[in-house]
C-alpha atoms as a PDB file:
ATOM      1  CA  UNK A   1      97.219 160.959 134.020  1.00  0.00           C
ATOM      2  CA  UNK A   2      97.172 157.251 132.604  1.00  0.00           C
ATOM      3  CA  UNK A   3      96.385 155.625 135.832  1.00  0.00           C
ATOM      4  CA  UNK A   4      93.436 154.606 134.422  1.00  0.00           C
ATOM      5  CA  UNK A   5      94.014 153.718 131.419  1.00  0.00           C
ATOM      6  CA  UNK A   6      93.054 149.710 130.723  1.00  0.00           C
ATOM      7  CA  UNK A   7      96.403 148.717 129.289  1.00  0.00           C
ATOM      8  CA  UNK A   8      95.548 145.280 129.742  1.00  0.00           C
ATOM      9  CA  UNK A   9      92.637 145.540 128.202  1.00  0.00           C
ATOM     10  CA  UNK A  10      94.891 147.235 124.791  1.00  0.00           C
ATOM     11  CA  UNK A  11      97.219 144.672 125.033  1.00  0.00           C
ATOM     12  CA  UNK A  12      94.537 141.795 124.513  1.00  0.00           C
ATOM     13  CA  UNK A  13      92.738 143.894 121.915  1.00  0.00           C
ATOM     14  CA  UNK A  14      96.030 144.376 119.829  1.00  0.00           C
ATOM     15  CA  UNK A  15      97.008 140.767 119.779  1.00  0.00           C
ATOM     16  CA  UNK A  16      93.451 139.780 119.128  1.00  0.00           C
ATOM     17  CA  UNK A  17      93.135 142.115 116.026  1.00  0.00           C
ATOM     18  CA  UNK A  18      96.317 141.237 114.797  1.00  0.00           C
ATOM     19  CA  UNK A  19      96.422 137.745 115.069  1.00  0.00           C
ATOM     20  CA  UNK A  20      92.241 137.316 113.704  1.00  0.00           C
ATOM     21  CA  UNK A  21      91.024 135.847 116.730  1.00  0.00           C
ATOM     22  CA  UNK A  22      90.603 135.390 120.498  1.00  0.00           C
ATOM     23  CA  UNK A  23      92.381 132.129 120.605  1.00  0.00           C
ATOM     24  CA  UNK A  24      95.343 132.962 118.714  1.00  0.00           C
ATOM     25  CA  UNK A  25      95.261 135.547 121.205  1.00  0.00           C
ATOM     26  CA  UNK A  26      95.236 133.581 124.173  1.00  0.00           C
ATOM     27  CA  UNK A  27      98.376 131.593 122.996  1.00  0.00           C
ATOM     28  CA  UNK A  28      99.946 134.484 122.024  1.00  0.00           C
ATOM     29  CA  UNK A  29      98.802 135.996 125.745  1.00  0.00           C
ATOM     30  CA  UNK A  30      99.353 132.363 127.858  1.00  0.00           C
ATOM     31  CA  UNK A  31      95.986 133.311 128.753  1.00  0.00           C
ATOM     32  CA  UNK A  32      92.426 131.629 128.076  1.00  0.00           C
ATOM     33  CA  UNK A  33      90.224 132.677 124.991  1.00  0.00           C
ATOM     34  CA  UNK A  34      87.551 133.570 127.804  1.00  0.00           C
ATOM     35  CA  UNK A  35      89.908 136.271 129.633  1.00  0.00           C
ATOM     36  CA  UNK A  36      90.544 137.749 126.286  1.00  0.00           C
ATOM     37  CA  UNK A  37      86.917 138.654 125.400  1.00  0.00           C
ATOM     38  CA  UNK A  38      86.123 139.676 129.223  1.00  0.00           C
ATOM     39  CA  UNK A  39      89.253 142.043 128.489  1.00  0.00           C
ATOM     40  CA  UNK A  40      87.907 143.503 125.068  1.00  0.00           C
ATOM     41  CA  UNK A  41      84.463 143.475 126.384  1.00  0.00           C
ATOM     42  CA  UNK A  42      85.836 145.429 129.390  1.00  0.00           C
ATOM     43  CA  UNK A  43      87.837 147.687 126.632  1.00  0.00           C
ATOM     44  CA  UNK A  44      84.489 148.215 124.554  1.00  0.00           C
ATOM     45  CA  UNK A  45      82.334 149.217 127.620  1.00  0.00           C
ATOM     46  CA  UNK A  46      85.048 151.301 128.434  1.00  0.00           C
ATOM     47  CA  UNK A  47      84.995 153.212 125.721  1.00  0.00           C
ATOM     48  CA  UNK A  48      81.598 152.779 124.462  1.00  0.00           C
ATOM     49  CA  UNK A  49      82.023 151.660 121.113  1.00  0.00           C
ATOM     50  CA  UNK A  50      81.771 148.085 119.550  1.00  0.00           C
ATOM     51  CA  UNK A  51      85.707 146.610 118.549  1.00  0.00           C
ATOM     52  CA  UNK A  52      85.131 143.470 116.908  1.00  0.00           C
ATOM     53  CA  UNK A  53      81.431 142.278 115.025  1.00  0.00           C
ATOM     54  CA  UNK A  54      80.954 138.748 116.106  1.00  0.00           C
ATOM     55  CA  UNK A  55      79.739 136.129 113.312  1.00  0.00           C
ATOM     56  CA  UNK A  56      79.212 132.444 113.275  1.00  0.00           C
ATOM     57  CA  UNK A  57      82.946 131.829 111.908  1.00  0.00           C
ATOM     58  CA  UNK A  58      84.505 134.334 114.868  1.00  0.00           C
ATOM     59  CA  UNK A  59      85.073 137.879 115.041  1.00  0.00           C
ATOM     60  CA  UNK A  60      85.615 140.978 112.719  1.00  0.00           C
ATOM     61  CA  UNK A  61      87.049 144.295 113.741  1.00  0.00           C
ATOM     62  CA  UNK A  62      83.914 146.765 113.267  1.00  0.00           C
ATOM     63  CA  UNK A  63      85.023 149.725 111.708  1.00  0.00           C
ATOM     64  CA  UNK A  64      86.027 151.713 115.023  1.00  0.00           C
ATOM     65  CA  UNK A  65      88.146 148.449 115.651  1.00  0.00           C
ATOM     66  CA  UNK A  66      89.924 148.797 112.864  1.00  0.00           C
ATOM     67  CA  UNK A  67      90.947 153.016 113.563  1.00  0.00           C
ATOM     68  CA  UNK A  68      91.630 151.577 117.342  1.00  0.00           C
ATOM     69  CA  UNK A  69      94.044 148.466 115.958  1.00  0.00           C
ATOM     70  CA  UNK A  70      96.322 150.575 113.855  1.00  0.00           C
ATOM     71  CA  UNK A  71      96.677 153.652 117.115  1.00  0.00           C
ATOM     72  CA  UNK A  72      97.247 150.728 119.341  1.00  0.00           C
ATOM     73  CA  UNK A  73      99.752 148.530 117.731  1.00  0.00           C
ATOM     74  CA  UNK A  74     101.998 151.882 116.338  1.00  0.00           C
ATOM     75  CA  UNK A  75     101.815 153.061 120.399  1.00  0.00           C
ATOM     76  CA  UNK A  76     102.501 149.394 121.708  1.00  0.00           C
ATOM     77  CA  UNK A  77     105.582 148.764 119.238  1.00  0.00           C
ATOM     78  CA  UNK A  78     106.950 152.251 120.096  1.00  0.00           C
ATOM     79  CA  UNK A  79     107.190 151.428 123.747  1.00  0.00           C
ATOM     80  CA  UNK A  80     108.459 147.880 123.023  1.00  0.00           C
ATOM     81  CA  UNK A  81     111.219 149.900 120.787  1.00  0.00           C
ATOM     82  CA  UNK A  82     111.589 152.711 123.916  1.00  0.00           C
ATOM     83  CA  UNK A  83     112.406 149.445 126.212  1.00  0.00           C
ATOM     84  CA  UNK A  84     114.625 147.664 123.474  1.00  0.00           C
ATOM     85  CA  UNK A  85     116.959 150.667 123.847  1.00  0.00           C
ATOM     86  CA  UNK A  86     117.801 150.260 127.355  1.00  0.00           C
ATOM     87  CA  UNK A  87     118.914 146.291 126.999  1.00  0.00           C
ATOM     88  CA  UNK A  88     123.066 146.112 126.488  1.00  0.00           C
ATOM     89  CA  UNK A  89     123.022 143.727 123.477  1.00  0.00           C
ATOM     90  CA  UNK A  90     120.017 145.937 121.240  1.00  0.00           C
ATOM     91  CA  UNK A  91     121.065 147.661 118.458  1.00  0.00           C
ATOM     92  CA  UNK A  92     119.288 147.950 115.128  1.00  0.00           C
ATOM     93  CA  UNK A  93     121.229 145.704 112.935  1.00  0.00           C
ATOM     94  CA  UNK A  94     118.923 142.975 112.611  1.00  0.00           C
ATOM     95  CA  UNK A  95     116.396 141.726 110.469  1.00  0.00           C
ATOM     96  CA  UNK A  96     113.220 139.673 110.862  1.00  0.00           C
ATOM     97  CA  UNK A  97     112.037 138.419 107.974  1.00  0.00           C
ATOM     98  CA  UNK A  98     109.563 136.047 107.256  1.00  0.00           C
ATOM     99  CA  UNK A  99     108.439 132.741 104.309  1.00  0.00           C
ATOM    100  CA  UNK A 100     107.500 129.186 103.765  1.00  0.00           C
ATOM    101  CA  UNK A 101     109.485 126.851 105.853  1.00  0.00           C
ATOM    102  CA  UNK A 102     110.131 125.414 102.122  1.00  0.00           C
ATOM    103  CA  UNK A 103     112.299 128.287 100.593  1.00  0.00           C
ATOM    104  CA  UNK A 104     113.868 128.795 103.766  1.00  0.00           C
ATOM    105  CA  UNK A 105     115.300 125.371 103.869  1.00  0.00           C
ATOM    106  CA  UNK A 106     115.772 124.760 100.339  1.00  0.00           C
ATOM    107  CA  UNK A 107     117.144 128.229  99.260  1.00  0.00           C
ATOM    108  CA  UNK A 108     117.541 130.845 101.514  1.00  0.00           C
ATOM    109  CA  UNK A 109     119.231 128.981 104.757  1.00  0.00           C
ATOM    110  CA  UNK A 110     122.111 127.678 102.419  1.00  0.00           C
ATOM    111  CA  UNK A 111     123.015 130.898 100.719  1.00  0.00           C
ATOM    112  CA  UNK A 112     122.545 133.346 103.895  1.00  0.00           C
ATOM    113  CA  UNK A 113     126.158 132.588 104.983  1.00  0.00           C
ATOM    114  CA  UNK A 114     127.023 134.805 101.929  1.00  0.00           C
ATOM    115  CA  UNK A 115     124.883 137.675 103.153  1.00  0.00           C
ATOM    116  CA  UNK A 116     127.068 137.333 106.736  1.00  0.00           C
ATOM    117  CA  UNK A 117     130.543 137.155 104.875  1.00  0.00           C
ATOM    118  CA  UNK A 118     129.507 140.689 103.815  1.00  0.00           C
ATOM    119  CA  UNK A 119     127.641 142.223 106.321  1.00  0.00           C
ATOM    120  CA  UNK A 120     128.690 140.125 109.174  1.00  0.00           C
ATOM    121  CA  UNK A 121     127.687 142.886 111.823  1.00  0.00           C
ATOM    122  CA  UNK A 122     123.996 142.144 110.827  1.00  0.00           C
ATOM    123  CA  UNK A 123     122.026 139.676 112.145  1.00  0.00           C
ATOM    124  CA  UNK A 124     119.152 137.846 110.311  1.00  0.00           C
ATOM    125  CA  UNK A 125     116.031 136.411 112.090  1.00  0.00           C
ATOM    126  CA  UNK A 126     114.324 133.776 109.942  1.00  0.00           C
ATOM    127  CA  UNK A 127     110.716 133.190 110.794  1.00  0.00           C
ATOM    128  CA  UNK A 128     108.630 130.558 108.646  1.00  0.00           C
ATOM    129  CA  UNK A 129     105.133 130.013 108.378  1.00  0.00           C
ATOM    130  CA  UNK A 130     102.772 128.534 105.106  1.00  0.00           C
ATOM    131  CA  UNK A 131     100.621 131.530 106.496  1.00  0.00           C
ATOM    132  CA  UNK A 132     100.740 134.472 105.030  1.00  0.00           C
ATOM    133  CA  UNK A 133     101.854 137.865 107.608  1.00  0.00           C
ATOM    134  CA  UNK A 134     100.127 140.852 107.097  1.00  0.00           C
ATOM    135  CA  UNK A 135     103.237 143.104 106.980  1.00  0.00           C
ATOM    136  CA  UNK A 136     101.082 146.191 107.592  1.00  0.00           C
ATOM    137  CA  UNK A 137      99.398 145.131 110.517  1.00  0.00           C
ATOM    138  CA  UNK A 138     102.339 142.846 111.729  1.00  0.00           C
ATOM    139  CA  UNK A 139     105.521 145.691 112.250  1.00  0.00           C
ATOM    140  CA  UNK A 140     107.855 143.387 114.022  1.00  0.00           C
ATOM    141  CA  UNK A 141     108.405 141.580 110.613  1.00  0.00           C
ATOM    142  CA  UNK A 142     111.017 143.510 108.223  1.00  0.00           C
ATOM    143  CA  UNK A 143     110.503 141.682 105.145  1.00  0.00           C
ATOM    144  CA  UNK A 144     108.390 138.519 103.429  1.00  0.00           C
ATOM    145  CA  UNK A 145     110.039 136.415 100.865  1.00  0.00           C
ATOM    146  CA  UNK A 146     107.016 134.951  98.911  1.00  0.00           C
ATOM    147  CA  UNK A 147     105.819 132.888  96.266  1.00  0.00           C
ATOM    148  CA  UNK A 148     103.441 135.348  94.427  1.00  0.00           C
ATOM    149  CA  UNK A 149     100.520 134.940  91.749  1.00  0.00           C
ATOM    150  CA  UNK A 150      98.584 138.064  92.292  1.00  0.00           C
ATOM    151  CA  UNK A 151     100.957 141.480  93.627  1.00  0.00           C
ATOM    152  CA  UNK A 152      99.731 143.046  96.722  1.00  0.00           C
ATOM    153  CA  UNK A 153      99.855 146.766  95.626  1.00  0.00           C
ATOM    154  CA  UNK A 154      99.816 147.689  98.918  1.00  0.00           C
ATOM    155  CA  UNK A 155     103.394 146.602  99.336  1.00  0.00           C
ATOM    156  CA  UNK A 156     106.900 147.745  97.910  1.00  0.00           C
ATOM    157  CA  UNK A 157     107.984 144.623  95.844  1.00  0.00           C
ATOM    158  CA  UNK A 158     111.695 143.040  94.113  1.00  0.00           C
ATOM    159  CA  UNK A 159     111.362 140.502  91.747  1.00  0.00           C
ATOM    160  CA  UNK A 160     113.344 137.285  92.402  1.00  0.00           C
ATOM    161  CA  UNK A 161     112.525 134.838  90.480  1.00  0.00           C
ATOM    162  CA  UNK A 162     110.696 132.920  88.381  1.00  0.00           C
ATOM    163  CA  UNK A 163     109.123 129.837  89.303  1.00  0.00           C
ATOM    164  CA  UNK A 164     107.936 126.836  86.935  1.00  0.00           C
ATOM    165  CA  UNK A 165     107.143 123.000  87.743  1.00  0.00           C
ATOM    166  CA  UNK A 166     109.107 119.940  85.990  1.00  0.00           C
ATOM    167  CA  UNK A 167     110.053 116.712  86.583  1.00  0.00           C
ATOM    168  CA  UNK A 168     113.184 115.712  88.109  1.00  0.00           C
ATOM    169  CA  UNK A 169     114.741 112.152  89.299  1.00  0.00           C
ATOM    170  CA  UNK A 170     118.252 110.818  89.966  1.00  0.00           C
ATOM    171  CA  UNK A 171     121.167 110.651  87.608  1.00  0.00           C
ATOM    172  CA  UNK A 172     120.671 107.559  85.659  1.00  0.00           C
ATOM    173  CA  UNK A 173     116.834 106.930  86.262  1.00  0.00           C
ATOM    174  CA  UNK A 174     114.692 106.377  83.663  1.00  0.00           C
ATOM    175  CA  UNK A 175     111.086 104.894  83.850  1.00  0.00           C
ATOM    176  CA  UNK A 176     110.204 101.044  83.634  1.00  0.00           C
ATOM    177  CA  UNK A 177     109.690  99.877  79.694  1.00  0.00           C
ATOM    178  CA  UNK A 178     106.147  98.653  80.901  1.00  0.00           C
ATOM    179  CA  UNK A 179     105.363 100.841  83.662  1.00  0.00           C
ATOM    180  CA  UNK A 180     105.063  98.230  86.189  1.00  0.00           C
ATOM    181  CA  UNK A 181     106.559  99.662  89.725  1.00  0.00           C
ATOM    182  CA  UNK A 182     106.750 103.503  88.482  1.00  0.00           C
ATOM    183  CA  UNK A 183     106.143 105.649  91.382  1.00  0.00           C
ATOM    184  CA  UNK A 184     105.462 109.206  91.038  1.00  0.00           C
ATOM    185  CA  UNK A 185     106.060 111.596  94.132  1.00  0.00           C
ATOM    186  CA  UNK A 186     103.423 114.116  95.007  1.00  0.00           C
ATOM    187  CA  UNK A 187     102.982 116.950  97.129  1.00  0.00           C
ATOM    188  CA  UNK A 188     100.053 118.793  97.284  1.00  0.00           C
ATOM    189  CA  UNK A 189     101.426 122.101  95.675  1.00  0.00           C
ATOM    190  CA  UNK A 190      99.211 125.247  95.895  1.00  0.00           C
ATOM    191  CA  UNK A 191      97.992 127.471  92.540  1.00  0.00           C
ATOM    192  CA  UNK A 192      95.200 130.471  92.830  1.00  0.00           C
ATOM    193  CA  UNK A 193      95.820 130.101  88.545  1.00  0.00           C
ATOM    194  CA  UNK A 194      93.072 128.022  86.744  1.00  0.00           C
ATOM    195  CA  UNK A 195      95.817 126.031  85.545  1.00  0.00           C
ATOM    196  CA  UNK A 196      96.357 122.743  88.089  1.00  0.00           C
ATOM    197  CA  UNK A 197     100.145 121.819  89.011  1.00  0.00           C
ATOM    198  CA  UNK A 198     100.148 118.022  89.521  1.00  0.00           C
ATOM    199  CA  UNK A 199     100.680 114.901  87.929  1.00  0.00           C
ATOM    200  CA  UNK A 200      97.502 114.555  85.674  1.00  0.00           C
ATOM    201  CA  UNK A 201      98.589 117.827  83.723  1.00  0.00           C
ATOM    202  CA  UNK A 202     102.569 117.057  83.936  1.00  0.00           C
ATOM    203  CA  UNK A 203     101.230 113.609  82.350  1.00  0.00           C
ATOM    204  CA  UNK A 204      99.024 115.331  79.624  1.00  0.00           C
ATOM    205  CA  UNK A 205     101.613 117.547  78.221  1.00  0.00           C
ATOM    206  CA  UNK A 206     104.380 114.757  78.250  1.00  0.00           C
ATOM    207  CA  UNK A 207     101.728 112.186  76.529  1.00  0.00           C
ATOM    208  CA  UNK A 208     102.262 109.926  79.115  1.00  0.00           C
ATOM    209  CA  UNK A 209      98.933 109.659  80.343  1.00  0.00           C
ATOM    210  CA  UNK A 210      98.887 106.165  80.644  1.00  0.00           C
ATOM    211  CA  UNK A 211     101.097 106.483  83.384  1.00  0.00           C
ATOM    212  CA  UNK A 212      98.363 107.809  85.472  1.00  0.00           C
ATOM    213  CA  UNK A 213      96.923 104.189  85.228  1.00  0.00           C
ATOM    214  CA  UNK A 214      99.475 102.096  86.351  1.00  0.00           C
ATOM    215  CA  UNK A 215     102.175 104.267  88.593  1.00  0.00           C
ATOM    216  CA  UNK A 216     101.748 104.314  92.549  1.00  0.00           C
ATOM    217  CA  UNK A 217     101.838 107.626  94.014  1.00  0.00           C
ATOM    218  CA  UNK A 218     103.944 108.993  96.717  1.00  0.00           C
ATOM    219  CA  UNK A 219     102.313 111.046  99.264  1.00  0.00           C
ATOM    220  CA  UNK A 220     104.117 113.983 101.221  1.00  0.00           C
ATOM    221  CA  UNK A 221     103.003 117.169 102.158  1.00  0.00           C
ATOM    222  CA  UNK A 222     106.163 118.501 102.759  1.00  0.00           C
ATOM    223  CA  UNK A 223     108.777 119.425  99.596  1.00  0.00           C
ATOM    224  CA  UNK A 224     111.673 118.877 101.725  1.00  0.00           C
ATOM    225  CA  UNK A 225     110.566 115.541 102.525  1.00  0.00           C
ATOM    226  CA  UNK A 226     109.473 114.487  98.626  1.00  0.00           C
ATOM    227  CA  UNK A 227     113.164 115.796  97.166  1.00  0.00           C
ATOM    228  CA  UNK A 228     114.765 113.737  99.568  1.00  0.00           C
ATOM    229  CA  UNK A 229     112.443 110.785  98.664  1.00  0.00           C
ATOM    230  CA  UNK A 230     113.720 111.531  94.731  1.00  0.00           C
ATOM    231  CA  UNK A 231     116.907 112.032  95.661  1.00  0.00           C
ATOM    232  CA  UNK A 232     116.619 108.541  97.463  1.00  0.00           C
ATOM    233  CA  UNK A 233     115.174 107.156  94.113  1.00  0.00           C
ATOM    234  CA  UNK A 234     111.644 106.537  95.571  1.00  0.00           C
ATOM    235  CA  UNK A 235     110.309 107.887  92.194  1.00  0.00           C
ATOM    236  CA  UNK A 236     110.189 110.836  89.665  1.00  0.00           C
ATOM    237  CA  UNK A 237     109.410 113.925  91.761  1.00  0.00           C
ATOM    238  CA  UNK A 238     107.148 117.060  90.249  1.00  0.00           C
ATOM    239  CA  UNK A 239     108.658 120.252  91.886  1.00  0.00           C
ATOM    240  CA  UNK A 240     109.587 123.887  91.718  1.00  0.00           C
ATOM    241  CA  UNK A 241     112.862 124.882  89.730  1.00  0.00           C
ATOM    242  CA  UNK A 242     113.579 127.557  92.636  1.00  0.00           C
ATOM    243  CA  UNK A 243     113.409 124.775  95.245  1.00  0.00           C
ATOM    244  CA  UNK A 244     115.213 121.783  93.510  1.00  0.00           C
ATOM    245  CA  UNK A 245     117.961 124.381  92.566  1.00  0.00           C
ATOM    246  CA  UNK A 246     120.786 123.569  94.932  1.00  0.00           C
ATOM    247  CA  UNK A 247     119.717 119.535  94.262  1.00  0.00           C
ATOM    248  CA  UNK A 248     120.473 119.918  90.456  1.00  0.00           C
ATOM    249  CA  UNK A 249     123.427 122.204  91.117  1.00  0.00           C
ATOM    250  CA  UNK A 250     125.014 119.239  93.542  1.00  0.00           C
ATOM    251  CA  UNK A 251     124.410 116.583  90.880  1.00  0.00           C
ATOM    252  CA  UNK A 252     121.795 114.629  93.104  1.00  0.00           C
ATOM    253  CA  UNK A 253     118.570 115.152  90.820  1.00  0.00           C
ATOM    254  CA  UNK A 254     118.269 116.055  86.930  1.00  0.00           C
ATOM    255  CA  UNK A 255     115.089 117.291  84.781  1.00  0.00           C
ATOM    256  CA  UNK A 256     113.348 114.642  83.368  1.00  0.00           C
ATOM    257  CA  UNK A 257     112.024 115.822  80.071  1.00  0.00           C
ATOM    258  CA  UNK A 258     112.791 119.410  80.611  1.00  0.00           C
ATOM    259  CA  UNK A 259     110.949 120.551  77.779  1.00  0.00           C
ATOM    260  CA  UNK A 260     107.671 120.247  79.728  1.00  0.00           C
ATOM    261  CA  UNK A 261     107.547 122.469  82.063  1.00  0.00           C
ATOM    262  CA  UNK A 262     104.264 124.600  83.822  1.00  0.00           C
ATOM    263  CA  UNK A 263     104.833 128.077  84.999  1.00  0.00           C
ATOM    264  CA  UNK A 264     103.889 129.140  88.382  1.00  0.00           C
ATOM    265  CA  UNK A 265     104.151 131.827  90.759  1.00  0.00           C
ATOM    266  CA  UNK A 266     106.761 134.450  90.869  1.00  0.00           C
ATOM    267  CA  UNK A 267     109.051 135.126  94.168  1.00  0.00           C
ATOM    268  CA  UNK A 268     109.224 138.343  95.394  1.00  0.00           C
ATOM    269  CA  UNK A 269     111.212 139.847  98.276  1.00  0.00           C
ATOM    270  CA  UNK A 270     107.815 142.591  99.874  1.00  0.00           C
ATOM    271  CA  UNK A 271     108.016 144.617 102.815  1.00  0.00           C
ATOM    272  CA  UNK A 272     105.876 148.163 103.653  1.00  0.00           C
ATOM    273  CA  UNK A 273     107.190 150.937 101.224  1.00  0.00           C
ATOM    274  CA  UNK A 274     109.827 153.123 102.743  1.00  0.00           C
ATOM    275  CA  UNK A 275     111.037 150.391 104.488  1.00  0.00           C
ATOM    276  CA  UNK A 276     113.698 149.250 101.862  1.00  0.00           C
ATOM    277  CA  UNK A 277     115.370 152.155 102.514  1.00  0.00           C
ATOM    278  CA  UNK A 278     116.606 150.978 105.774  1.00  0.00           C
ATOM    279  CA  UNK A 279     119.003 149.313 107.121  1.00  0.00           C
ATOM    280  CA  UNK A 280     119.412 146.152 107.505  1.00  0.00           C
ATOM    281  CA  UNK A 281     116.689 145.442 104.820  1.00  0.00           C
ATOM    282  CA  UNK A 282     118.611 147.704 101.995  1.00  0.00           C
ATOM    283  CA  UNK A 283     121.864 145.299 102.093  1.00  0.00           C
ATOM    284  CA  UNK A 284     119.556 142.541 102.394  1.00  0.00           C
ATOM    285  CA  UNK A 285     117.817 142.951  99.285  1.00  0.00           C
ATOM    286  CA  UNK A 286     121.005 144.373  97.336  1.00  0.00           C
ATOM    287  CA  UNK A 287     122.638 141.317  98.293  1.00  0.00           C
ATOM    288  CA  UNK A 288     119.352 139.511  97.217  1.00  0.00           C
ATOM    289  CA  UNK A 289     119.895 141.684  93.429  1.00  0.00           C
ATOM    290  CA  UNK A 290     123.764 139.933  93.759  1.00  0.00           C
ATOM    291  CA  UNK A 291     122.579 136.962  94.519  1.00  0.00           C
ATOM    292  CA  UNK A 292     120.040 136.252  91.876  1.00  0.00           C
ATOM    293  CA  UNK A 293     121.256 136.026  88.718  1.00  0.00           C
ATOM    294  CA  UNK A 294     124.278 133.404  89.321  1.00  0.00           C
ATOM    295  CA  UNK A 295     121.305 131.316  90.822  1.00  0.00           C
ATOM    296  CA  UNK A 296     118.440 131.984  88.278  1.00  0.00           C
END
C-alpha cells in the first residue's frame, strides 16, 4: 500500500517549504541544495503538479504547494509524535519556545528558575533566533516571546509588557562639562514605526544636540554586549527598559534623564490559538501573568 510512496521526496519538500528555501533545506537535510530540488522535482513529476514557482530571488510555494505543505508537515509531525511515544524518557511536559537571543539572556534566562521552583516536573526548551518562526507552519515550537509593533491576528496573544527607549549609564556618571571624550553606545535597534530609535532623536528631545557633534560613538550590534560596555562605563548607553531591567534592579546602571523616553514595541507571549490551553504552555504563561507585574 505505501511502498511507493516517495517519502523522501515529502521529507525534502516539507523542510524546503517550511524553512523558504532549498538551502536552508539542505542544512536542515545534511544534504546538498542540488539533491533537494532533484527530490521535489522528482515529487512534482510524481504527482503532476508544480510545488514551488521559481523567481530570480528563489522559490515560492505555487498554490498546490501550499495545500501539499500544510497535509505534509501535520502527517510528518504526527509520526515524529507516534515515534516520540515509544522512547523511555518522552513525556509531554515540555515546552519549546522560541525569541531574540536578547530577551532570553537579559530577561527570561534569569527569571525561568522561578517557573521550575513551581512546576519543576516541566521542562523548558529555549530556542533563540532574531528571525521570526512562523508558528503555524513551524509546530515543533510551543510558544514565541516577541517584541511586537503590528499584532499578527492570526495568533492567540498575552500582553507582557511595554517597551520604551532611554538613556542609562553607571551610578555616578554624568557627561563631560565640554563634551570632550563623551562616548555614546549604539546598537542598531530595529522599529517598523516612522519614528527612529537612536541617538539623533534621543539627542533632539533632550536638547542636547550638540552632542551629536562632538561625542564618539560606540558600535555593537549586540545589546548584551553594549549594557556590559555601560555597565563598564564605556559611555551612556540608549536601550530598552525591558532589557536593562535586571541592570537597574542590581544597582549597576541608572536612567539618565528619565523624563525622555521613546516608546517602542510591545512584548507579547503568541502561540496558535487553542494551544494555551495546554499544558505545559498554560502554567507557562500563568506564571508569565505572576511574573509581570513585580517586574513591570
Amino acid at each position: 500500500m505505501f511502498a511507493k510512496l516517495p517519502l523522501t521526496a515529502l521529507r525534502a519538500f516539507e523542510s524546503a517549504a517550511r524553512l523558504g528555501g532549498f538551502k536552508a533545506a539542505a542544512d536542515e537535510l545534511a544534504v546538498t541544495p542540488a539533491a533537494v530540488s532533484h527530490q521535489i522535482k522528482t515529487l512534482e513529476e510524481w504527482l503532476g503538479v508544480l510545488l514551488f514557482e521559481r523567481t530570480g530571488q528563489g522559490v515560492l510555494l505555487s498554490q498546490n504547494g501550499e495545500r501539499l505543505y500544510h497535509q505534509v508537515h501535520a502527517s510528518l509531525r504526527e509520526i515524529h509524535r507516534s515515534l516520540e511515544a515509544f522512547k523511555p524518557d518522552c513525556d509531554e511536559r515540555s515546552l519549546t519556545l522560541t525569541t531574540t537571543p536578547a530577551f532570553a539572556s537579559l530577561w527570561l534566562i534569569p527569571r525561568l528558575s522561578g517557573f521550575y521552583r513551581r512546576h519543576p516536573q516541566f521542562h523548558v526548551r529555549v530556542e533563540t533566533s532574531n528571525g521570526l518562526i512562523d508558528l503555524l507552519r513551524d509546530s515543533s515550537v510551543d510558544l514565541a516571546l516577541r517584541a511586537v509593533f503590528k499584532p499578527d491576528p492570526t495568533l492567540y496573544q498575552r500582553d507582557l509588557l511595554p517597551e520604551r527607549f532611554a538613556a542609562f549609564a553607571p551610578p555616578g556618571w554624568s557627561p563631560p562639562a565640554d563634551g570632550i571624550g563623551l562616548a555614546l553606545i549604539n546598537v542598531p535597534w530595529h522599529s517598523t514605526t516612522t519614528a527612529a530609535v537612536d541617538w539623533p532623536r534621543w539627542c533632539a528631545l533632550a536638547g542636547h544636540e550638540d552632542w551629536l557633534d562632538r561625542a564618539r560613538l560606540r558600535e555593537y550590534d549586540d545589546e548584551h554586549y553594549a549594557l556590559q560596555a555601560a555597565i563598564a562605563g564605556h559611555g551612556l548607553v540608549l536601550a530598552s527598559n525591558v532589557l536593562v531591567a535586571d541592570s537597574v534592579a542590581r544597582g549597576l546602571l541608572r536612567p539618565y534623564r528619565p523624563d525622555i523616553q521613546m516608546p517602542a514595541a510591545h512584548y507579547q507571549a503568541v502561540c496558535v490559538p487553542g494551544r494555551e490551553r495546554l499544558s505545559p504552555i498554560r502554567e507557562f504563561l500563568a506564571w508569565l501573568d505572576e511574573e509581570i507585574p513585580s517586574q513591570a
